[in-house]
C-alpha atoms as a PDB file:
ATOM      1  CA  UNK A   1     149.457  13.495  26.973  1.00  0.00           C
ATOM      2  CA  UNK A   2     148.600  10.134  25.971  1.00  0.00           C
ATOM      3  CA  UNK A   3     147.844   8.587  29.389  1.00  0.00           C
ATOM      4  CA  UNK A   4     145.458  11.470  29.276  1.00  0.00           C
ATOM      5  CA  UNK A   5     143.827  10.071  26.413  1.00  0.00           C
ATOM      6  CA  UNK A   6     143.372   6.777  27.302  1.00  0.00           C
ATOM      7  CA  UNK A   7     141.992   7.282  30.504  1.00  0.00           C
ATOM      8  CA  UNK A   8     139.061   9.682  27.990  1.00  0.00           C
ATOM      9  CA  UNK A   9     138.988   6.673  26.196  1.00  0.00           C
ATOM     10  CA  UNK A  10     138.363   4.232  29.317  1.00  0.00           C
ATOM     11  CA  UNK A  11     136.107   6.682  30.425  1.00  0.00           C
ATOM     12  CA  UNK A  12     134.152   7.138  27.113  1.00  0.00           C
ATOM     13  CA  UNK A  13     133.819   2.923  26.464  1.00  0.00           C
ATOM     14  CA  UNK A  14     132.790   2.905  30.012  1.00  0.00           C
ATOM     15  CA  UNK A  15     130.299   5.824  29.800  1.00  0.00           C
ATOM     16  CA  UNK A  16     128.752   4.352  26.478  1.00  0.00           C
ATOM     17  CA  UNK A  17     129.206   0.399  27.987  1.00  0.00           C
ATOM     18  CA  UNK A  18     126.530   1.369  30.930  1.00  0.00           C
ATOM     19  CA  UNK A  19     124.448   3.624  28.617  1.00  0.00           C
ATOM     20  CA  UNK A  20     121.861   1.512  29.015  1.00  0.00           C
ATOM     21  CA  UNK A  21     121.168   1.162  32.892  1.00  0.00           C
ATOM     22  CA  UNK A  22     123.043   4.886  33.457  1.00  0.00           C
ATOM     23  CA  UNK A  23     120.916   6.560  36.187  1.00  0.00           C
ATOM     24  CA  UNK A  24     121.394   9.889  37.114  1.00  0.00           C
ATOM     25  CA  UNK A  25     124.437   9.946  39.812  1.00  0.00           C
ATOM     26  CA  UNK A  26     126.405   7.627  37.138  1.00  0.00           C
ATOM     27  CA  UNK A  27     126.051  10.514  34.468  1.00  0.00           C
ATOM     28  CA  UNK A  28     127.221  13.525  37.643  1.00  0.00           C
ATOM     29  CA  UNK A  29     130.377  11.140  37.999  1.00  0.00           C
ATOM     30  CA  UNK A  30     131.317  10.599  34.864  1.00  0.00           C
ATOM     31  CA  UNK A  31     131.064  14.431  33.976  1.00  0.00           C
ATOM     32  CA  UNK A  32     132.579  15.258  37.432  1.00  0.00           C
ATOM     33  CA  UNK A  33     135.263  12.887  36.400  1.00  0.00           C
ATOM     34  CA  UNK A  34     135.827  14.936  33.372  1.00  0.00           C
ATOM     35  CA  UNK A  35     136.164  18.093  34.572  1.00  0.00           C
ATOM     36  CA  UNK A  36     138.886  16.917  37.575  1.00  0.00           C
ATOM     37  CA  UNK A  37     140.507  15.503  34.764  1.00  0.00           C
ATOM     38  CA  UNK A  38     140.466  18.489  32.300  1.00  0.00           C
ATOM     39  CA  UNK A  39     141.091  21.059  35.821  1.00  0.00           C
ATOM     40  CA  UNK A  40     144.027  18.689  36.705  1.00  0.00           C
ATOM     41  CA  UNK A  41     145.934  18.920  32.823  1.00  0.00           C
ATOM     42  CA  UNK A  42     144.899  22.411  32.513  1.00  0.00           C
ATOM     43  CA  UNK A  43     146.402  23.183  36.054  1.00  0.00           C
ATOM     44  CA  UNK A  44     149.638  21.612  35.036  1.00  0.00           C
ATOM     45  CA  UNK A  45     150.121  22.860  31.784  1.00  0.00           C
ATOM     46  CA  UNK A  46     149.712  26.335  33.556  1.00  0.00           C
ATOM     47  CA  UNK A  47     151.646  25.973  36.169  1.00  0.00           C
ATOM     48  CA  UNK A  48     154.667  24.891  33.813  1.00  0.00           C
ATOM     49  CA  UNK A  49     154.423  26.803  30.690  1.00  0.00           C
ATOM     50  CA  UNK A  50     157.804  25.692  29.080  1.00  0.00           C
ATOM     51  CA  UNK A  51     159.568  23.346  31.826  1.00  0.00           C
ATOM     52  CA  UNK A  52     158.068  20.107  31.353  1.00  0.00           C
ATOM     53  CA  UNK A  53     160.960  19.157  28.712  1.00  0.00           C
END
């Protein structure tokens, strides 16, 4: 999980790094982003309940 967490990271310092000129279609893509992201790990940690090891 931890190239998971750095890309929350990237996508945190880049969310709070453009805070200050964030329109309205920058915040829909970063919390689209997001939710791929958590709908992708969630997906495979379904899918493969105790086969990843």
């Amino acid at each position: 999980m931890n190239h998971v967490n750095a890309i929350a990271l990237n996508l945190m310092s880049l969310a709070l790094g453009s805070l200050r000129g964030l329109s309205l279609g920058d915040v829909a893509l970063i919390i689209a982003w997001t939710l791929i992201m958590i709908v992708y790990v969630a997906g495979q940690a379904w899918r493969f309940p105790g086969k990843h090891r």
